[in-house]
PDB file of N, CA and C in Angstrom:
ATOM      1  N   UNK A   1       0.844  -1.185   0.000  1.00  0.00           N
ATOM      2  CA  UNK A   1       0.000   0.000   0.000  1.00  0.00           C
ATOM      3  C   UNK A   1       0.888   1.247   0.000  1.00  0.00           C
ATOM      4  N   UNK A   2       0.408   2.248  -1.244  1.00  0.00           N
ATOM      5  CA  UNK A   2       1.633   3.470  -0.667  1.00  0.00           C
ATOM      6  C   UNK A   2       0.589   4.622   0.174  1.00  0.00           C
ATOM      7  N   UNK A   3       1.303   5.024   0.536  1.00  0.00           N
ATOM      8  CA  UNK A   3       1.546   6.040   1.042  1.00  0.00           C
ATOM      9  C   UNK A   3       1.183   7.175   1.020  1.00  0.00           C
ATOM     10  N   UNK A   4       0.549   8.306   1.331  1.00  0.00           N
ATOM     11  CA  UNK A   4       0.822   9.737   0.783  1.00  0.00           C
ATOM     12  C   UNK A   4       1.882  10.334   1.106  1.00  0.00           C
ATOM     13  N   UNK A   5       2.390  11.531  -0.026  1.00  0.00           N
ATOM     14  CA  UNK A   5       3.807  12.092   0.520  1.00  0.00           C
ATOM     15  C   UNK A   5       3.028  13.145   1.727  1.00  0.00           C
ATOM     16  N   UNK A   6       4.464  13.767   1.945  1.00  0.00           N
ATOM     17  CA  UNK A   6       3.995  14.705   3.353  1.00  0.00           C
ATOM     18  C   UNK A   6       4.321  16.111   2.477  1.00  0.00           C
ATOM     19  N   UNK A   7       3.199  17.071   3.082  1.00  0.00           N
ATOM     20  CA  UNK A   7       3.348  18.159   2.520  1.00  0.00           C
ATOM     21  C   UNK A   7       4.235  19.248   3.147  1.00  0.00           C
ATOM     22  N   UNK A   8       5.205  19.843   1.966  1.00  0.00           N
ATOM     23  CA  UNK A   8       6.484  20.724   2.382  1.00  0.00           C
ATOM     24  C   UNK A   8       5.624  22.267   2.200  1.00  0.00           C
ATOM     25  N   UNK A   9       6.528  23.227   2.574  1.00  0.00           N
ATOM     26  CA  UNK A   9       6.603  24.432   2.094  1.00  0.00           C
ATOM     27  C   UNK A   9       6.459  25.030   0.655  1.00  0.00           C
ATOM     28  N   UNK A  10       7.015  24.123  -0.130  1.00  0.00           N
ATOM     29  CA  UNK A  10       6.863  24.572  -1.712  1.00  0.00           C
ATOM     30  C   UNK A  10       5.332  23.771  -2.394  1.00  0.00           C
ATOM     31  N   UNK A  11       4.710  23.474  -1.489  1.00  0.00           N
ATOM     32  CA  UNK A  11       3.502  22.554  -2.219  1.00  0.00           C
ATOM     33  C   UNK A  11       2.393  23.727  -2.890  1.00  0.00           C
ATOM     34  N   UNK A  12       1.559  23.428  -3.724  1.00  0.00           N
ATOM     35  CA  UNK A  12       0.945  24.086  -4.263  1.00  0.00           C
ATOM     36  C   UNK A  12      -0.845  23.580  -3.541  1.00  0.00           C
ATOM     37  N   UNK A  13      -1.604  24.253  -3.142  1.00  0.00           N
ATOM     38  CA  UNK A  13      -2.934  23.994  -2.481  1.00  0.00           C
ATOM     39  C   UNK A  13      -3.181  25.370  -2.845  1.00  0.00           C
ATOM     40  N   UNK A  14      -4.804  24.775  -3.451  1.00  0.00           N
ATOM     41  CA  UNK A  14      -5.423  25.734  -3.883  1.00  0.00           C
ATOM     42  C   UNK A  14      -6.927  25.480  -3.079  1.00  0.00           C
ATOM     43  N   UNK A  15      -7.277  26.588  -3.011  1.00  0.00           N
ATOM     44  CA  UNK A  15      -8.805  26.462  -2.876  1.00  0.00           C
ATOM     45  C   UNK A  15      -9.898  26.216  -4.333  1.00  0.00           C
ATOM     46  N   UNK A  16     -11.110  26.021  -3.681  1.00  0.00           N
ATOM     47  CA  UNK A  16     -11.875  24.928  -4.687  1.00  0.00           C
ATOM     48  C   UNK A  16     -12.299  26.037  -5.660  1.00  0.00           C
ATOM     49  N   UNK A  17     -11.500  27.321  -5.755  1.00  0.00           N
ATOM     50  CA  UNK A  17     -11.921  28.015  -6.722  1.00  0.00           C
ATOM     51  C   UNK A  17     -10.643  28.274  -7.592  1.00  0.00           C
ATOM     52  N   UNK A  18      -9.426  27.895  -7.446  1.00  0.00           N
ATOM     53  CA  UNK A  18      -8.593  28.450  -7.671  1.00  0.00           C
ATOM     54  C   UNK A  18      -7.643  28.984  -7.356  1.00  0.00           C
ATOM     55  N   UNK A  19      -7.437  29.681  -5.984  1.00  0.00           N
ATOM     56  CA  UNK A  19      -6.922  30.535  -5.109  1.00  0.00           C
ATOM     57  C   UNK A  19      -5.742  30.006  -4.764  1.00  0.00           C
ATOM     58  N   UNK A  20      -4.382  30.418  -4.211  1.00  0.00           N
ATOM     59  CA  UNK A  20      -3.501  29.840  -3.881  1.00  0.00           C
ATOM     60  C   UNK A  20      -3.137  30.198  -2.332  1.00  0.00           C
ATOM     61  N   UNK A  21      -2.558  29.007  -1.662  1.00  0.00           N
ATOM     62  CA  UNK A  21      -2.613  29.145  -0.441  1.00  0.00           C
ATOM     63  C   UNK A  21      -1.319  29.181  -0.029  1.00  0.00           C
ATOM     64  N   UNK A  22      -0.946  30.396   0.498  1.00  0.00           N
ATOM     65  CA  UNK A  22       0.590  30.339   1.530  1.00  0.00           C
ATOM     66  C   UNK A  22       0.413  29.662   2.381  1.00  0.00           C
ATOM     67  N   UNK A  23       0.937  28.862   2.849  1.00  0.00           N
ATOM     68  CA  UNK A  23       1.233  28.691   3.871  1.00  0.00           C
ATOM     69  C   UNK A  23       2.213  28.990   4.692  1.00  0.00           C
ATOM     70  N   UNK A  24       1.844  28.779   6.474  1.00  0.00           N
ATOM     71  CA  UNK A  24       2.643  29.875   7.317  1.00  0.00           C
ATOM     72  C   UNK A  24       3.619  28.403   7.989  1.00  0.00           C
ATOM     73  N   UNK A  25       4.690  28.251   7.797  1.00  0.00           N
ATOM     74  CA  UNK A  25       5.147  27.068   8.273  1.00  0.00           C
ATOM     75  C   UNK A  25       5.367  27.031  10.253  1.00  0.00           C
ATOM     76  N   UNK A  26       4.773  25.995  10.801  1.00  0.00           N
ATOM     77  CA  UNK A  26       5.194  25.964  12.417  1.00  0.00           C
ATOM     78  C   UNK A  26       6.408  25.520  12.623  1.00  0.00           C
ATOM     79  N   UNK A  27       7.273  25.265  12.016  1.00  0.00           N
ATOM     80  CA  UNK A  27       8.208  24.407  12.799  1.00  0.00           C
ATOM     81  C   UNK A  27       9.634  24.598  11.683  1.00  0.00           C
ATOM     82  N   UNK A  28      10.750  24.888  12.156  1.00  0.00           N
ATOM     83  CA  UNK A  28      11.507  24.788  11.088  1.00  0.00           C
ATOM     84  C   UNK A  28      12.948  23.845  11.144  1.00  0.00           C
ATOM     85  N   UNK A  29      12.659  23.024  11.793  1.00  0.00           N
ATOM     86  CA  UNK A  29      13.452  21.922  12.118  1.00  0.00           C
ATOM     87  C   UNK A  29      14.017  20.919  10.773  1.00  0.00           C
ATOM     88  N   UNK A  30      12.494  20.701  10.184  1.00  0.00           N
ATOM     89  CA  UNK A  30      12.283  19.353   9.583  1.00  0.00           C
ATOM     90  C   UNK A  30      12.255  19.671   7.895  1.00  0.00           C
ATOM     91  N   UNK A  31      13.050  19.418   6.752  1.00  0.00           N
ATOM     92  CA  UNK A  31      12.556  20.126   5.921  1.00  0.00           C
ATOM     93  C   UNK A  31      13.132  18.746   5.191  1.00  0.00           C
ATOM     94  N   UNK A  32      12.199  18.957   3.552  1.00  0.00           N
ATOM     95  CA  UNK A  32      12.679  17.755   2.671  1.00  0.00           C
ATOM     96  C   UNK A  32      12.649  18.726   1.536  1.00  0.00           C
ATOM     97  N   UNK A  33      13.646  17.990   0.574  1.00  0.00           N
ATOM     98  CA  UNK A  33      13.835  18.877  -0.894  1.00  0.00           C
ATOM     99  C   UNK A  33      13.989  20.289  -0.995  1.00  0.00           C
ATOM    100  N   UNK A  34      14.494  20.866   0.271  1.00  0.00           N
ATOM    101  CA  UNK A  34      14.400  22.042   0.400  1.00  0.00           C
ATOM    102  C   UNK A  34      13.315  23.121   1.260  1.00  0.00           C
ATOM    103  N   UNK A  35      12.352  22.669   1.451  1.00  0.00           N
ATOM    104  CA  UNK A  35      11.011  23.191   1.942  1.00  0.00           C
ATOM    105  C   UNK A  35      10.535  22.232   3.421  1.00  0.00           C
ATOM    106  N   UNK A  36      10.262  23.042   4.206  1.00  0.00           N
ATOM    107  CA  UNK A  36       9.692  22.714   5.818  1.00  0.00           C
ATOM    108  C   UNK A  36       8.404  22.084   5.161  1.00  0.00           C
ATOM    109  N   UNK A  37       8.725  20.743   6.519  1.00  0.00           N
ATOM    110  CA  UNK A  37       6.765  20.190   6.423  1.00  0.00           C
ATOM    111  C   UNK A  37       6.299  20.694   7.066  1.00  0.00           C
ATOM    112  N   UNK A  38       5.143  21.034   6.573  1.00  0.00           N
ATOM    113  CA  UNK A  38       4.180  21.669   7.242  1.00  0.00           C
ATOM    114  C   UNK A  38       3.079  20.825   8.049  1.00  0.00           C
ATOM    115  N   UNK A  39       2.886  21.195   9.327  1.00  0.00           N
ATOM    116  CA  UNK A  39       2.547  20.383  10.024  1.00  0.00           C
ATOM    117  C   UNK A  39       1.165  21.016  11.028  1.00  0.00           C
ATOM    118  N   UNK A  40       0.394  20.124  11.546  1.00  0.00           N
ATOM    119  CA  UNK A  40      -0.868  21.368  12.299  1.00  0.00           C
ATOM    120  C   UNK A  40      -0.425  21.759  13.339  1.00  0.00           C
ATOM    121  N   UNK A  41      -1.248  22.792  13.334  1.00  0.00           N
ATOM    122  CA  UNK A  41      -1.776  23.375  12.630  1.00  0.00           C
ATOM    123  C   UNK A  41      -1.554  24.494  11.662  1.00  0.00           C
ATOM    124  N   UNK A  42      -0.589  24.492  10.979  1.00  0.00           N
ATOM    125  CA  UNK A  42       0.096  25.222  10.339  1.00  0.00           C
ATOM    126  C   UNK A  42      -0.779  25.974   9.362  1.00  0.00           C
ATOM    127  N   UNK A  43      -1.600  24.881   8.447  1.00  0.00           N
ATOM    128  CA  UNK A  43      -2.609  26.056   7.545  1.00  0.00           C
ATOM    129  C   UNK A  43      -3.991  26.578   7.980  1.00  0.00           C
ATOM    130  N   UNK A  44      -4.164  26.699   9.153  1.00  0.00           N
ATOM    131  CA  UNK A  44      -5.119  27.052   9.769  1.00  0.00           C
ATOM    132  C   UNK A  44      -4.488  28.675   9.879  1.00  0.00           C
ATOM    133  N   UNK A  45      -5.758  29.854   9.002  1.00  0.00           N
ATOM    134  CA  UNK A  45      -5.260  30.819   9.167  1.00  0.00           C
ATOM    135  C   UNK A  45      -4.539  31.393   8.264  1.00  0.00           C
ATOM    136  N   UNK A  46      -4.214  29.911   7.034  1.00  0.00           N
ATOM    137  CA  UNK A  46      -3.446  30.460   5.939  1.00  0.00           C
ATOM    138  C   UNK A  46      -4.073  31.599   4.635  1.00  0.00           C
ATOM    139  N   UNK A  47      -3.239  32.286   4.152  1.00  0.00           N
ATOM    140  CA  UNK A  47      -3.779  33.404   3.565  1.00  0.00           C
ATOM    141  C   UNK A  47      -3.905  32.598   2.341  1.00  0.00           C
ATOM    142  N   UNK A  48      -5.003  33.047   1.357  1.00  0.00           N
ATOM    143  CA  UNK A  48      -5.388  32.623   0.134  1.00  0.00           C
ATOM    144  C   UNK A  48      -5.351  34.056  -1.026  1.00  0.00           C
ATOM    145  N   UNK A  49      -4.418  33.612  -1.901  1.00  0.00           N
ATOM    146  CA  UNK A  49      -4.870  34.649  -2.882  1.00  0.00           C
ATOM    147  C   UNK A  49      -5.030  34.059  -3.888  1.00  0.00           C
ATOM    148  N   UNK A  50      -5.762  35.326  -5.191  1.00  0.00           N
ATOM    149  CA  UNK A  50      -6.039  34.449  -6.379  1.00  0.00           C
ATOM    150  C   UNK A  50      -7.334  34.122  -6.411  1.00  0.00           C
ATOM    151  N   UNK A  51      -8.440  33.987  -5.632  1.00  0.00           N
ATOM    152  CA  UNK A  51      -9.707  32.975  -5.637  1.00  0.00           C
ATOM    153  C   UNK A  51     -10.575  33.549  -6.678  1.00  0.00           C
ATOM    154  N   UNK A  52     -10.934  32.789  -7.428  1.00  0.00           N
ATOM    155  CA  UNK A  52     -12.164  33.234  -8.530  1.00  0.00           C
ATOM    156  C   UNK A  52     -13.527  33.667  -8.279  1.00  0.00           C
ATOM    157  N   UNK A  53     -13.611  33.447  -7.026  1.00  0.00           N
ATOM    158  CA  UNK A  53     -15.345  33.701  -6.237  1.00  0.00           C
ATOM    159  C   UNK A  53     -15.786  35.281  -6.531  1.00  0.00           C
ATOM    160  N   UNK A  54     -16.789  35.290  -7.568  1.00  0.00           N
ATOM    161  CA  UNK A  54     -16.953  36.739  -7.172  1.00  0.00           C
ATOM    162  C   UNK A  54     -17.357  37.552  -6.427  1.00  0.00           C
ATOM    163  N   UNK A  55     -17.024  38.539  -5.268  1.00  0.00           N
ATOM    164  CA  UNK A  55     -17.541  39.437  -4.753  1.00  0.00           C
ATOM    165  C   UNK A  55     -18.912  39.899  -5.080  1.00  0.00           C
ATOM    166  N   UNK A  56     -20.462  39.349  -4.429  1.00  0.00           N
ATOM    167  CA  UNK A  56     -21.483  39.545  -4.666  1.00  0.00           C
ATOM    168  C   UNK A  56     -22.057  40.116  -3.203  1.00  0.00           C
ATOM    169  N   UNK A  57     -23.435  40.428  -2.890  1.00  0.00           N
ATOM    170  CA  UNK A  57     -24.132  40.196  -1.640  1.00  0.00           C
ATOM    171  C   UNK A  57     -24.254  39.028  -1.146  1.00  0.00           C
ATOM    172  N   UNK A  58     -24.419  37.696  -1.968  1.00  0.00           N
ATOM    173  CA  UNK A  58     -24.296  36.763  -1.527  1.00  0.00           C
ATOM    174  C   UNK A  58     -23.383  36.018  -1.059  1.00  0.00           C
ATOM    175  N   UNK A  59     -21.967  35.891  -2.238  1.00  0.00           N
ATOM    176  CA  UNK A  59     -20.973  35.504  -1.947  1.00  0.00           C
ATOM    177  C   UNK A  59     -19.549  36.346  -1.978  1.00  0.00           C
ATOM    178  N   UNK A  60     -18.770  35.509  -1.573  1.00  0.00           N
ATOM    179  CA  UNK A  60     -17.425  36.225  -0.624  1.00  0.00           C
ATOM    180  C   UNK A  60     -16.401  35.326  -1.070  1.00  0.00           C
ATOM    181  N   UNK A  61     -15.276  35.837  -1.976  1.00  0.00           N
ATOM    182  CA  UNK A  61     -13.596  35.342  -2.452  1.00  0.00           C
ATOM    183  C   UNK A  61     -13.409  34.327  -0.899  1.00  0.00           C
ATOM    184  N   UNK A  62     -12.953  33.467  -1.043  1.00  0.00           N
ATOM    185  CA  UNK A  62     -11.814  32.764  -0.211  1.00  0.00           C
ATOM    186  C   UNK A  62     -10.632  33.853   0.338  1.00  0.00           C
ATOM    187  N   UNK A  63     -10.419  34.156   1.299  1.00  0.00           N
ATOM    188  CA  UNK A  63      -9.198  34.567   1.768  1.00  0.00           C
ATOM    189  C   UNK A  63      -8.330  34.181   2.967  1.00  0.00           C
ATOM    190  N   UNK A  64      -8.987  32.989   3.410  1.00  0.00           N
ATOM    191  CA  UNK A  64      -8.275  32.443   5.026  1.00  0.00           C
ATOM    192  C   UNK A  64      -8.538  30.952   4.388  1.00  0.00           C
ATOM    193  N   UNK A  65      -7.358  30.035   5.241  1.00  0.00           N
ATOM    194  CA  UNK A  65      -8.501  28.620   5.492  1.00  0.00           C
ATOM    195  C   UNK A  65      -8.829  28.798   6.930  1.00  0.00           C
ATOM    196  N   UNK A  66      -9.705  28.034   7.130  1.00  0.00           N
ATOM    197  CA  UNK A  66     -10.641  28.297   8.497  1.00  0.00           C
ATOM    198  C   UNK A  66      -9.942  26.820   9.262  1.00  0.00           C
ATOM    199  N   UNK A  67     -10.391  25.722   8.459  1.00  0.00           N
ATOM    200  CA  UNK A  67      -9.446  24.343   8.918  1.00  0.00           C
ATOM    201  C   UNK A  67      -9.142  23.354   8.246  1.00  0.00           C
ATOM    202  N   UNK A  68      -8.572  22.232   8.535  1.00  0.00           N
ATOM    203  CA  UNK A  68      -8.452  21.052   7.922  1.00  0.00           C
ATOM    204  C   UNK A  68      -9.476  20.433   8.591  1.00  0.00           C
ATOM    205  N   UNK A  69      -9.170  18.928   7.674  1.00  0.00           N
ATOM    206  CA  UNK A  69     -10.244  18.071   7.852  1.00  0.00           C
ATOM    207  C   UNK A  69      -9.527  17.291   8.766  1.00  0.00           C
ATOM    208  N   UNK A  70     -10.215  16.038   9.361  1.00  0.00           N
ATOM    209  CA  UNK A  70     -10.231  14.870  10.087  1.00  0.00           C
ATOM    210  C   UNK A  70      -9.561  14.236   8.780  1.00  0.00           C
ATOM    211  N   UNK A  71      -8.135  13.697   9.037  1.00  0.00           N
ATOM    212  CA  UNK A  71      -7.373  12.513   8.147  1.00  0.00           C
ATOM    213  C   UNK A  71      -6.675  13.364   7.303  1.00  0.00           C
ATOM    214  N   UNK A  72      -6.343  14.804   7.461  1.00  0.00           N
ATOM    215  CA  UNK A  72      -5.555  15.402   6.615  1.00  0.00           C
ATOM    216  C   UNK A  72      -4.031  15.171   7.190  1.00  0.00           C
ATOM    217  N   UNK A  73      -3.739  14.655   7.941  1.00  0.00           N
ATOM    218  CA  UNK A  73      -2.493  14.556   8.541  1.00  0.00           C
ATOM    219  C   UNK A  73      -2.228  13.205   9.239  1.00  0.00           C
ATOM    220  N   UNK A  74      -0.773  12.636   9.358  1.00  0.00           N
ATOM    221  CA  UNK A  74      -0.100  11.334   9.793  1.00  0.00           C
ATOM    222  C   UNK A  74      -0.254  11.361  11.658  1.00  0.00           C
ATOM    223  N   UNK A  75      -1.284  10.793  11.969  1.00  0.00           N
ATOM    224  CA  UNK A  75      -1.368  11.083  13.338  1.00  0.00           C
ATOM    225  C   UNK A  75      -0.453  10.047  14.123  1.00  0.00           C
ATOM    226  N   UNK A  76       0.458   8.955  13.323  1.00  0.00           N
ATOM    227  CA  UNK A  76       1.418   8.037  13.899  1.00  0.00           C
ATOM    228  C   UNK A  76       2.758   8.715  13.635  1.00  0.00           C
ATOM    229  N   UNK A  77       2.821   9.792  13.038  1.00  0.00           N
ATOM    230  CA  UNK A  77       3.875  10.693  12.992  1.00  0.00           C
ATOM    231  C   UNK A  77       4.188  11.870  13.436  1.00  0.00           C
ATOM    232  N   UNK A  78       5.478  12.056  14.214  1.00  0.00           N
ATOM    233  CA  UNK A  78       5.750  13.353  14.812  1.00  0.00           C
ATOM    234  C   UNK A  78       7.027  14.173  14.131  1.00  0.00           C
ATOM    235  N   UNK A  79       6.630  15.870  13.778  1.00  0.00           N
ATOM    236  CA  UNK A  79       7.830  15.747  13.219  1.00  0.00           C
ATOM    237  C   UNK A  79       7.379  17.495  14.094  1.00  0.00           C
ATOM    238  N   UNK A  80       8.736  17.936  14.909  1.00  0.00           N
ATOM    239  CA  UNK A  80       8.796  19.082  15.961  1.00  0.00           C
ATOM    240  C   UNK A  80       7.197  18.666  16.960  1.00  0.00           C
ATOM    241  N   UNK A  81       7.239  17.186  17.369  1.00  0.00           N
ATOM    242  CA  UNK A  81       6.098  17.433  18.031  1.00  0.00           C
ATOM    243  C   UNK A  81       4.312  17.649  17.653  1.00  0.00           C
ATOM    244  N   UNK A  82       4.250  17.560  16.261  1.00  0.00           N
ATOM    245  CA  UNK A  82       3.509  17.904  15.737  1.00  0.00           C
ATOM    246  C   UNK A  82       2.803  16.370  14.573  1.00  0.00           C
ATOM    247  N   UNK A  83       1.926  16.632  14.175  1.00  0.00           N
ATOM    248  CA  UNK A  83       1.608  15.692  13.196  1.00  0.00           C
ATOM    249  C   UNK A  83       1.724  16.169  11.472  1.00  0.00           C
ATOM    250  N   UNK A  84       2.568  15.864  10.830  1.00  0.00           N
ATOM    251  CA  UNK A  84       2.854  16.706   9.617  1.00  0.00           C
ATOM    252  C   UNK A  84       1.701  16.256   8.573  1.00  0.00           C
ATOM    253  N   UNK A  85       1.339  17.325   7.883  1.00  0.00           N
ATOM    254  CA  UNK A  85       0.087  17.106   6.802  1.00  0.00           C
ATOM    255  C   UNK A  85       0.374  16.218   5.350  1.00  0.00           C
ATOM    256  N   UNK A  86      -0.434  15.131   5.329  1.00  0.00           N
ATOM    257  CA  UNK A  86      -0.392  14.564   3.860  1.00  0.00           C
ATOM    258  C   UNK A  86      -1.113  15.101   2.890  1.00  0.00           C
ATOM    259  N   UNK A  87      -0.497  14.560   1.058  1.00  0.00           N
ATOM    260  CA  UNK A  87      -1.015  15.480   0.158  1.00  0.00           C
ATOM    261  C   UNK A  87      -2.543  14.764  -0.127  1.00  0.00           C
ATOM    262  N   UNK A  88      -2.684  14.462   0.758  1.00  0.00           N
ATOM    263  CA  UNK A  88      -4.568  14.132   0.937  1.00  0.00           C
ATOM    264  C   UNK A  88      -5.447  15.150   1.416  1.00  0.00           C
ATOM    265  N   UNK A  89      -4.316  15.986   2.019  1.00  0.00           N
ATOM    266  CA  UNK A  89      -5.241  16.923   2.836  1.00  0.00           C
ATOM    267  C   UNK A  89      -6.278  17.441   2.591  1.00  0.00           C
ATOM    268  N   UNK A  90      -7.291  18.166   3.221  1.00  0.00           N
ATOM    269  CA  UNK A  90      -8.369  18.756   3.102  1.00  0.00           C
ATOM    270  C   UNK A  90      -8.708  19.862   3.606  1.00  0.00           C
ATOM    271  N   UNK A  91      -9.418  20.514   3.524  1.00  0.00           N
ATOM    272  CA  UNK A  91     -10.164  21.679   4.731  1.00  0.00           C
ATOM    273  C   UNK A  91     -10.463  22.844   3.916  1.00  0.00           C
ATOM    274  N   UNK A  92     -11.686  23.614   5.054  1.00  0.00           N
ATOM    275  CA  UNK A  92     -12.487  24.957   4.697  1.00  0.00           C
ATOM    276  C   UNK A  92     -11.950  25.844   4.473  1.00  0.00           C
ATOM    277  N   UNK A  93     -12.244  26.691   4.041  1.00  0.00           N
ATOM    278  CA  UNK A  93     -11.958  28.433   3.673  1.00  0.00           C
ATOM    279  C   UNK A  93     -13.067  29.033   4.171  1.00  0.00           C
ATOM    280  N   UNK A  94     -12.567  30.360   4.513  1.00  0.00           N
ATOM    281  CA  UNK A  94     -13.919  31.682   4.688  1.00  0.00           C
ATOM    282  C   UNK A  94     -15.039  31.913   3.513  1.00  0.00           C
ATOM    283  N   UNK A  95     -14.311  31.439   2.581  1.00  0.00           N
ATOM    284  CA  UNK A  95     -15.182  31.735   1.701  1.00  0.00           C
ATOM    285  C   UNK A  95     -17.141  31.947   1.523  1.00  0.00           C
ATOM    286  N   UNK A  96     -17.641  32.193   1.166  1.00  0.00           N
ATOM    287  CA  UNK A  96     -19.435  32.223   1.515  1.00  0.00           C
ATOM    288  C   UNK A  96     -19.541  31.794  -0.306  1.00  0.00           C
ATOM    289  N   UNK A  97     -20.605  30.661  -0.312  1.00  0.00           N
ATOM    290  CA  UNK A  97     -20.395  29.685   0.162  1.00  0.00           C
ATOM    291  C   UNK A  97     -18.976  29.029   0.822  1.00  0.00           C
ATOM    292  N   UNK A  98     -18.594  28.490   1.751  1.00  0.00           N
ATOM    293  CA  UNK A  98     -17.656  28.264   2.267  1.00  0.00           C
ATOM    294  C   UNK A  98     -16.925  27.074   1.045  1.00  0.00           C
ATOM    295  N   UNK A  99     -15.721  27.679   0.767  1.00  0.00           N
ATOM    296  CA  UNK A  99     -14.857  26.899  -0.450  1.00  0.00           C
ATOM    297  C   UNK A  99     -14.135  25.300   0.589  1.00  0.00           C
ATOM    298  N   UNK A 100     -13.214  24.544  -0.298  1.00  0.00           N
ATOM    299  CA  UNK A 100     -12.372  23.513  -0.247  1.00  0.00           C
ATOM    300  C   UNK A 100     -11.099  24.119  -0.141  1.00  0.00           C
ATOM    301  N   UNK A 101     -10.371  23.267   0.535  1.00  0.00           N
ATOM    302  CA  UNK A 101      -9.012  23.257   0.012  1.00  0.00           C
ATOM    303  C   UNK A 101      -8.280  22.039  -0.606  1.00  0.00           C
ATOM    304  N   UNK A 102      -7.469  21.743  -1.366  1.00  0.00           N
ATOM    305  CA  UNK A 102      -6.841  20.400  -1.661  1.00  0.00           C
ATOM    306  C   UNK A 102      -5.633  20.491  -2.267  1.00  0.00           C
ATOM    307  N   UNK A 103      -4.532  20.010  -2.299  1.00  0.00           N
ATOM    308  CA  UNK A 103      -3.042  19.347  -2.756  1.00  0.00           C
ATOM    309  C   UNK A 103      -3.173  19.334  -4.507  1.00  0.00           C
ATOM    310  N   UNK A 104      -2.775  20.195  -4.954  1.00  0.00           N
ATOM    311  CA  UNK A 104      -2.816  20.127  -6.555  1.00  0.00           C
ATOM    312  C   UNK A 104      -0.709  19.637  -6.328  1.00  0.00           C
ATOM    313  N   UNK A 105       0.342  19.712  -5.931  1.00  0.00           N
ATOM    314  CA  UNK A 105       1.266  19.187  -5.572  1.00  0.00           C
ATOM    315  C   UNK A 105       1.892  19.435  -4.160  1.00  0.00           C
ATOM    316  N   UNK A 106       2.286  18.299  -3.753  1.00  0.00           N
ATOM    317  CA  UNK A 106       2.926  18.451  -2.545  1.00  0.00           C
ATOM    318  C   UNK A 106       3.968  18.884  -1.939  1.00  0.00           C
ATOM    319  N   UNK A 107       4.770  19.464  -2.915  1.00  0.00           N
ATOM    320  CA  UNK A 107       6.051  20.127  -2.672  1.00  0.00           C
ATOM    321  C   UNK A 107       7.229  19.141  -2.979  1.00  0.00           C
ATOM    322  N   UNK A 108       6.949  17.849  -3.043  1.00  0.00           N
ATOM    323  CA  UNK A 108       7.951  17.175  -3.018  1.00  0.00           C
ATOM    324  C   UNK A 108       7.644  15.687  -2.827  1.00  0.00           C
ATOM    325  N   UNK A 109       7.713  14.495  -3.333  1.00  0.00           N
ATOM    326  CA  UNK A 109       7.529  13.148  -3.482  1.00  0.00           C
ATOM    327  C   UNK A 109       8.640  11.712  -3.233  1.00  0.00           C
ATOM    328  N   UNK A 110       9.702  12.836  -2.468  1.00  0.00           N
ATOM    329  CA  UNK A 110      10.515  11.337  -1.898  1.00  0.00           C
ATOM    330  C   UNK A 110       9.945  10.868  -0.811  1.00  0.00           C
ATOM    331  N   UNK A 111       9.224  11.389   0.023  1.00  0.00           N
ATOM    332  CA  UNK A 111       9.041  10.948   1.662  1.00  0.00           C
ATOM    333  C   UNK A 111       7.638  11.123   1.701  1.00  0.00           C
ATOM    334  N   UNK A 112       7.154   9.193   1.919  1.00  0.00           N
ATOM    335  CA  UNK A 112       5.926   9.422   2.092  1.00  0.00           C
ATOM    336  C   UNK A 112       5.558   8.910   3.484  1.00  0.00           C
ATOM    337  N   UNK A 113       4.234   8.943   4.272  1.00  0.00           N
ATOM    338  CA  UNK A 113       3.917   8.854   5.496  1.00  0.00           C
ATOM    339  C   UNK A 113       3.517   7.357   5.512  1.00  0.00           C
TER     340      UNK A 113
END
């Protein structure tokens, strides 16, 4: 069975509109291919730019993620203490309707969980 890789600093996550997500890295101990894993809660809070949502009365651009999901991360793994995120990940945005987030690449594919 493989694996998912673990998501670094250079990974690309977008929200379900498009949007691209910085992420704010917690920990800078641990890094592969160049780029820190990012670990939780690290994109909680992360800034989104880019989102295609248009600015209406109704609805509202993505600009935060709000959280991950349940199973976005290696909970048999510790890396600074923390559980580092796989490119399975998931989770909300501010967005109205409230957007997705998901792993379009993970930053890097030698090290999987």
């Amino acid at each position: 069975m493989t694996m998912p890789p673990l998501v670094t600093t250079h990974a690309i996550i977008l929200c379900s509109h498009g949007g691209v997500v910085a992420p704010i890295p917690g920990q800078a101990q641990v890094s592969i291919a160049g780029g820190l894993v990012l670990c939780e809660p690290a994109l909680v809070g992360a800034p989104i730019a880019g989102c295609s949502q248009p600015p209406t009365p109704a609805t509202k651009p993505c600009t935060t993620v709000v959280s991950t999901l349940p199973g976005s991360s290696a909970p048999n793994i510790q890396v600074a203490g923390r559980p580092p995120y796989l490119a399975t990940l998931s989770g909300v945005t501010d967005g109205v309707p409230p957007g997705t987030i998901m792993v379009a690449f993970p930053g890097q594919v030698v090290v999987q969980a």
